[in-house]
C-alpha atoms as a PDB file:
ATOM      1  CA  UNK A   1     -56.626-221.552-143.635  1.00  0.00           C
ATOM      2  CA  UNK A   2     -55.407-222.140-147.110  1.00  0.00           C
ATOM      3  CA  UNK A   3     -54.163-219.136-148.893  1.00  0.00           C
ATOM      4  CA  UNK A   4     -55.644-217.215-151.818  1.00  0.00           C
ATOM      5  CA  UNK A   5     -54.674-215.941-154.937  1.00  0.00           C
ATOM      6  CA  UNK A   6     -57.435-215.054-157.191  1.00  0.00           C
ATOM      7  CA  UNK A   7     -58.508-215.043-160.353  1.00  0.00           C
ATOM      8  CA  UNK A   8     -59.396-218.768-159.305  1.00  0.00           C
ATOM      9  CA  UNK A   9     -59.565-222.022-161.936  1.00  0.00           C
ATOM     10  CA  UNK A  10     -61.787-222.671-164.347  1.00  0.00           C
ATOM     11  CA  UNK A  11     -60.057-220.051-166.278  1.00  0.00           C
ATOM     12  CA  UNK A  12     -61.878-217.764-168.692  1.00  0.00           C
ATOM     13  CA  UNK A  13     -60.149-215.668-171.244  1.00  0.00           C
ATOM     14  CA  UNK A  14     -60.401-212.845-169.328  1.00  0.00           C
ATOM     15  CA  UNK A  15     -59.419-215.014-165.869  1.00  0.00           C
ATOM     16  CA  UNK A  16     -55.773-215.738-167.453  1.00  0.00           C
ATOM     17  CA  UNK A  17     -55.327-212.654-169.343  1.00  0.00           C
ATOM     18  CA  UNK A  18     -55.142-211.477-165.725  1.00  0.00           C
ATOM     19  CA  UNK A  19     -52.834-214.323-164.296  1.00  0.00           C
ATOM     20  CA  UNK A  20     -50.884-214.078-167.040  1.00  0.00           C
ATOM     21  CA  UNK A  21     -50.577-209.911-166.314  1.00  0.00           C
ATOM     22  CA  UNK A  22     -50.069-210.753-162.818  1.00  0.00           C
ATOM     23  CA  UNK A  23     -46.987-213.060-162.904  1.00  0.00           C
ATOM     24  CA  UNK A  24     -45.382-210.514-165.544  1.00  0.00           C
ATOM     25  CA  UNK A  25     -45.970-208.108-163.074  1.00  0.00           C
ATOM     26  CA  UNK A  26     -44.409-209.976-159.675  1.00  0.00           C
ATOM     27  CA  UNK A  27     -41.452-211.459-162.065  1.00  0.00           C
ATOM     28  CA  UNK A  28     -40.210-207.685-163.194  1.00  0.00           C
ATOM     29  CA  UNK A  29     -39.942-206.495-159.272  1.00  0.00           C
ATOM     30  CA  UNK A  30     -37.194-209.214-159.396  1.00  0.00           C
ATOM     31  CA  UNK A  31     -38.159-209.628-155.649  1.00  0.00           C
ATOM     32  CA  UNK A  32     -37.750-213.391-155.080  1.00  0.00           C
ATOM     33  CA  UNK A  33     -40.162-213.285-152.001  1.00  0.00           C
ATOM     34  CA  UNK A  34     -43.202-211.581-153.389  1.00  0.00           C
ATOM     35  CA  UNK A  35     -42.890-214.245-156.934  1.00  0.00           C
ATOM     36  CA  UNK A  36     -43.006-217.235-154.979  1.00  0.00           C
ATOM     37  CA  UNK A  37     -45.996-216.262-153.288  1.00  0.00           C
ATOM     38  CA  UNK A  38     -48.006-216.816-156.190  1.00  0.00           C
ATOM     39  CA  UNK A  39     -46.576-220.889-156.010  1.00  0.00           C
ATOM     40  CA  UNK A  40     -47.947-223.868-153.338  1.00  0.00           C
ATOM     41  CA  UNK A  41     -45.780-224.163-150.891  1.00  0.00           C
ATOM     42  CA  UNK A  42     -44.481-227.509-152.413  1.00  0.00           C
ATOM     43  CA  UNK A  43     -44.770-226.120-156.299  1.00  0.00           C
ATOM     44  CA  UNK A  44     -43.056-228.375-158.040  1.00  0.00           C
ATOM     45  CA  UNK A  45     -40.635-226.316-161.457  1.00  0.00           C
ATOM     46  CA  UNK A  46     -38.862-227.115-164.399  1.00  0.00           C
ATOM     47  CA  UNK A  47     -36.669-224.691-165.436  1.00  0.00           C
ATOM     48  CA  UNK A  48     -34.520-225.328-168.159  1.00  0.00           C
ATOM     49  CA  UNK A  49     -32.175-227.720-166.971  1.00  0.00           C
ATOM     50  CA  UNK A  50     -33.044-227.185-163.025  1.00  0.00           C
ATOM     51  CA  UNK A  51     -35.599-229.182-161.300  1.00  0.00           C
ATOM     52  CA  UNK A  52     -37.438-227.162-157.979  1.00  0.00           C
ATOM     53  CA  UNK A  53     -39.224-228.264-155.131  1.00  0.00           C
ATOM     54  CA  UNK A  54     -40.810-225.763-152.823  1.00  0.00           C
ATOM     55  CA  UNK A  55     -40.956-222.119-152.240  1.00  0.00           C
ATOM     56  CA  UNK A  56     -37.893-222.360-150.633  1.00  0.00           C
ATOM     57  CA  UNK A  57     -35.760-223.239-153.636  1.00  0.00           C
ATOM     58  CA  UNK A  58     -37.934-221.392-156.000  1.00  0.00           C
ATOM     59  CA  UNK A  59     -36.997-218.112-153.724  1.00  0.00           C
ATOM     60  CA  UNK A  60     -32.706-219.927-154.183  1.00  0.00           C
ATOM     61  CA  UNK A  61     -33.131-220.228-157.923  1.00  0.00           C
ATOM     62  CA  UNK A  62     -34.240-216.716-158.210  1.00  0.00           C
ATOM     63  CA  UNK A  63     -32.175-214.802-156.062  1.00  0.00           C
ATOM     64  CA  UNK A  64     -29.351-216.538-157.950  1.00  0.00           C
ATOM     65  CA  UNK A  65     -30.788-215.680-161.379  1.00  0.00           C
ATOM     66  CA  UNK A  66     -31.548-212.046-160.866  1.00  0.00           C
ATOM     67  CA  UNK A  67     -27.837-211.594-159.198  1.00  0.00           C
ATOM     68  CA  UNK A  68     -26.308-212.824-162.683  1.00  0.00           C
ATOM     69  CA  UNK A  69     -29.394-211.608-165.315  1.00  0.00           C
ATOM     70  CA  UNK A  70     -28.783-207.549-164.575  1.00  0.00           C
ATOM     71  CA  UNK A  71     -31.563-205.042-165.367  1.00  0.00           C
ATOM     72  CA  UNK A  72     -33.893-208.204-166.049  1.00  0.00           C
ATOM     73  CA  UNK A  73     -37.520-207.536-168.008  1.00  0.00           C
ATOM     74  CA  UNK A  74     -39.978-209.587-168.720  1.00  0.00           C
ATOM     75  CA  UNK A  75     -42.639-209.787-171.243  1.00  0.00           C
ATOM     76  CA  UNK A  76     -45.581-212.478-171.233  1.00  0.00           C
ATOM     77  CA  UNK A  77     -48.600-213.238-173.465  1.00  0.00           C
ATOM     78  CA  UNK A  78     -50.915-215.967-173.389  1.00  0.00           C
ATOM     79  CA  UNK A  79     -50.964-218.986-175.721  1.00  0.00           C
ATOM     80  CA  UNK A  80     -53.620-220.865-174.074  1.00  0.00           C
ATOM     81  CA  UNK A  81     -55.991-222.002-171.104  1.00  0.00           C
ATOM     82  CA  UNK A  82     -57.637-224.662-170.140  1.00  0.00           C
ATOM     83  CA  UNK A  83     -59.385-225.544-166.917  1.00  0.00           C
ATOM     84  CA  UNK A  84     -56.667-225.269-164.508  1.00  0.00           C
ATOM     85  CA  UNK A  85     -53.609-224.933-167.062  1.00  0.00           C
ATOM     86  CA  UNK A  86     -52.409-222.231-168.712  1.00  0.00           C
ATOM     87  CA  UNK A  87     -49.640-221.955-171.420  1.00  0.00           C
ATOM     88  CA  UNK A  88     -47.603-218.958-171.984  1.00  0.00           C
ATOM     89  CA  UNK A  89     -44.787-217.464-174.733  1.00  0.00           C
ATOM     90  CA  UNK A  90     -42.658-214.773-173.040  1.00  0.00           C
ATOM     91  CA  UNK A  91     -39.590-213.196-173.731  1.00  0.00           C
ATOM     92  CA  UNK A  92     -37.175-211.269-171.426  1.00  0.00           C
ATOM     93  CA  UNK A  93     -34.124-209.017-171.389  1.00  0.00           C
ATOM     94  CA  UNK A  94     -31.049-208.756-168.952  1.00  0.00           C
ATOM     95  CA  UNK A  95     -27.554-208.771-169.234  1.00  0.00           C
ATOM     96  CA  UNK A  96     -24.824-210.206-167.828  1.00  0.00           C
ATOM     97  CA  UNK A  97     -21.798-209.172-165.799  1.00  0.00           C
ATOM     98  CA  UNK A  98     -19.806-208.446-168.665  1.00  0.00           C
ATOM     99  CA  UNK A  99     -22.369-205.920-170.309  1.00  0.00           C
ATOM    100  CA  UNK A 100     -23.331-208.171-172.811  1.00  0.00           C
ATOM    101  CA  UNK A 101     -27.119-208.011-173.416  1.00  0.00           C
ATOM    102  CA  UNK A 102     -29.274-211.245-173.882  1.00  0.00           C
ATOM    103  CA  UNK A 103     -32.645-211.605-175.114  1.00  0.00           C
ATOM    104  CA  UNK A 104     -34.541-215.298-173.791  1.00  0.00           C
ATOM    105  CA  UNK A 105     -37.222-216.441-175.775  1.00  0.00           C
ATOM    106  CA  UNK A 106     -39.646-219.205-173.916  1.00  0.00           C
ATOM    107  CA  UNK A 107     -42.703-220.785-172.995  1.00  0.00           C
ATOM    108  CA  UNK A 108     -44.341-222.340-169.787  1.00  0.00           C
ATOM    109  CA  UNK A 109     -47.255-224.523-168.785  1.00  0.00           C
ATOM    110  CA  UNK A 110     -48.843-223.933-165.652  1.00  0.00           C
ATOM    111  CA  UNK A 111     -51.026-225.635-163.280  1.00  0.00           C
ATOM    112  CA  UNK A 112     -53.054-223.946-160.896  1.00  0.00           C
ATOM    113  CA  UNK A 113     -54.499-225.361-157.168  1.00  0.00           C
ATOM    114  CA  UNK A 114     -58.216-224.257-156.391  1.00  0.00           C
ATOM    115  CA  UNK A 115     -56.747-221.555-154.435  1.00  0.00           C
ATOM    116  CA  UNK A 116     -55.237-219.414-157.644  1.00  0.00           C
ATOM    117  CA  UNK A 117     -51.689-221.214-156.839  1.00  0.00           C
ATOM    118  CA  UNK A 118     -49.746-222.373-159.014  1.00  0.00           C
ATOM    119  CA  UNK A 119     -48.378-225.872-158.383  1.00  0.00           C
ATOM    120  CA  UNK A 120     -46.721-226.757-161.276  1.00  0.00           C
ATOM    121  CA  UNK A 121     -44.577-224.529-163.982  1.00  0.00           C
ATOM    122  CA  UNK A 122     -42.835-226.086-166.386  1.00  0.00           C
ATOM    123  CA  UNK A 123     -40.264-223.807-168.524  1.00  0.00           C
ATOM    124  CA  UNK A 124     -38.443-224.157-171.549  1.00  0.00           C
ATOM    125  CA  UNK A 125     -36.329-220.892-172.435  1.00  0.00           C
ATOM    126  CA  UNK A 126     -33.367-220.420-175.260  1.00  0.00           C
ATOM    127  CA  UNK A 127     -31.203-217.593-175.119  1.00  0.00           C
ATOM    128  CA  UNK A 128     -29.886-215.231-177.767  1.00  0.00           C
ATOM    129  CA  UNK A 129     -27.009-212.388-177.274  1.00  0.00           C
ATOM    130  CA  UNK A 130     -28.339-208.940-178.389  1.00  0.00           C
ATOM    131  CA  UNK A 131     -26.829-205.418-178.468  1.00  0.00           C
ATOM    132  CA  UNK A 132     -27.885-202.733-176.490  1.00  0.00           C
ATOM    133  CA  UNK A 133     -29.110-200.913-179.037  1.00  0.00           C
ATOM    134  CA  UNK A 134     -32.185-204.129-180.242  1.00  0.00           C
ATOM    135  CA  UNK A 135     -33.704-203.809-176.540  1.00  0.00           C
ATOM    136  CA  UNK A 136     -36.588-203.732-177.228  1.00  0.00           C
ATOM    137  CA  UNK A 137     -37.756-203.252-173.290  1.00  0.00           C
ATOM    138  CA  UNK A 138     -36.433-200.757-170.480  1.00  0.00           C
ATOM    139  CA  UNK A 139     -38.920-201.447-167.423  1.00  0.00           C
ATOM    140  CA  UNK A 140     -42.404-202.977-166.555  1.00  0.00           C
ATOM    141  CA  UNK A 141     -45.105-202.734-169.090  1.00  0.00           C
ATOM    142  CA  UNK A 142     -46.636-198.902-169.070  1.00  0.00           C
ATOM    143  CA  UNK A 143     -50.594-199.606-168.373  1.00  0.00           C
ATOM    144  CA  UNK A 144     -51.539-198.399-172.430  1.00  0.00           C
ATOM    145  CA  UNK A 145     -49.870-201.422-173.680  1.00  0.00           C
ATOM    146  CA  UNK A 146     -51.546-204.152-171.348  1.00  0.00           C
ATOM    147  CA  UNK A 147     -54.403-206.803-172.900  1.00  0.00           C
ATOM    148  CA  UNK A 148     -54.214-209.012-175.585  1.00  0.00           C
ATOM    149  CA  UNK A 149     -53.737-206.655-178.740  1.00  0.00           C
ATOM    150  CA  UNK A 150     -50.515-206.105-177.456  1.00  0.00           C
ATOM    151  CA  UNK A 151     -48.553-209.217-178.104  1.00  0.00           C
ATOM    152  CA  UNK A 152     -44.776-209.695-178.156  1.00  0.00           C
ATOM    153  CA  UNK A 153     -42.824-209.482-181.370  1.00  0.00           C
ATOM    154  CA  UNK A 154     -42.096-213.242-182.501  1.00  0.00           C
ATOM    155  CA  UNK A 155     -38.334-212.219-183.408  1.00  0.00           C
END
């Protein structure tokens, strides 16, 4: 039996509004196991510089990230849907060993199965060092500033 994850392609506005709220929601429990869940089991990622096969490496690559990115949250927003594709901007917080902050500004393209899984995420993310005192971010997103009037700041 092939497993679900609704909301299910053809996306609507509302449909990836809620996808989108979802992954922001499994990425800031920085719990490697419940994020790839939402993946095929042979989702293929580009992240950056790394290229992922699998659930299985997805769960490597982000255990490994979330040991060195300390205190990690994320923000997401949608740019854009389309059938089975979504496009996202998001930006995230986390710092490093050292205590120096960072602030990662990036988008993705997705590509969603039948099933609500994603298959294919394709990131592209710059980083930019920030002091403690510009976080903008200190936890998940409270429930009053979910939905699309709340967008992330572009800078």
């Amino acid at each position: 039996m092939p497993e679900d994850r609704p909301p299910y392609p053809p996306f609507t506005r509302d449909t990836a509004l809620q996808k989108v709220q979802a992954a922001e929601d499994a990425w800031n429990t920085r719990d490697p196991q419940r994020v790839a869940l939402a993946y095929t089991p042979d989702s293929t990622w580009r992240n950056r510089d790394t290229f992922l096969h699998g659930r299985e490496e997805i769960v490597a690559f982000l255990t490994q990230k979330w040991e060195r990115e300390l205190d990690y949250v994320l923000r997401k927003s949608l740019w854009a849907f389309h059938e089975n594709r979504i496009a996202v901007r998001f930006q995230y917080e986390c710092h490093d060993a050292s205590g120096q902050w960072w602030r990662s500004y990036g988008n993705e393209l997705w590509e969603f199965d039948e099933h609500g899984l994603m298959r294919r995420r394709e990131a592209s993310i710059n980083d930019v060092r920030i002091s403690e005192s510009d976080r903008r971010w200190f936890g998940p997103r409270p429930e009053d500033e979910r939905g699309p009037d709340h967008e992330i700041p572009l800078q």
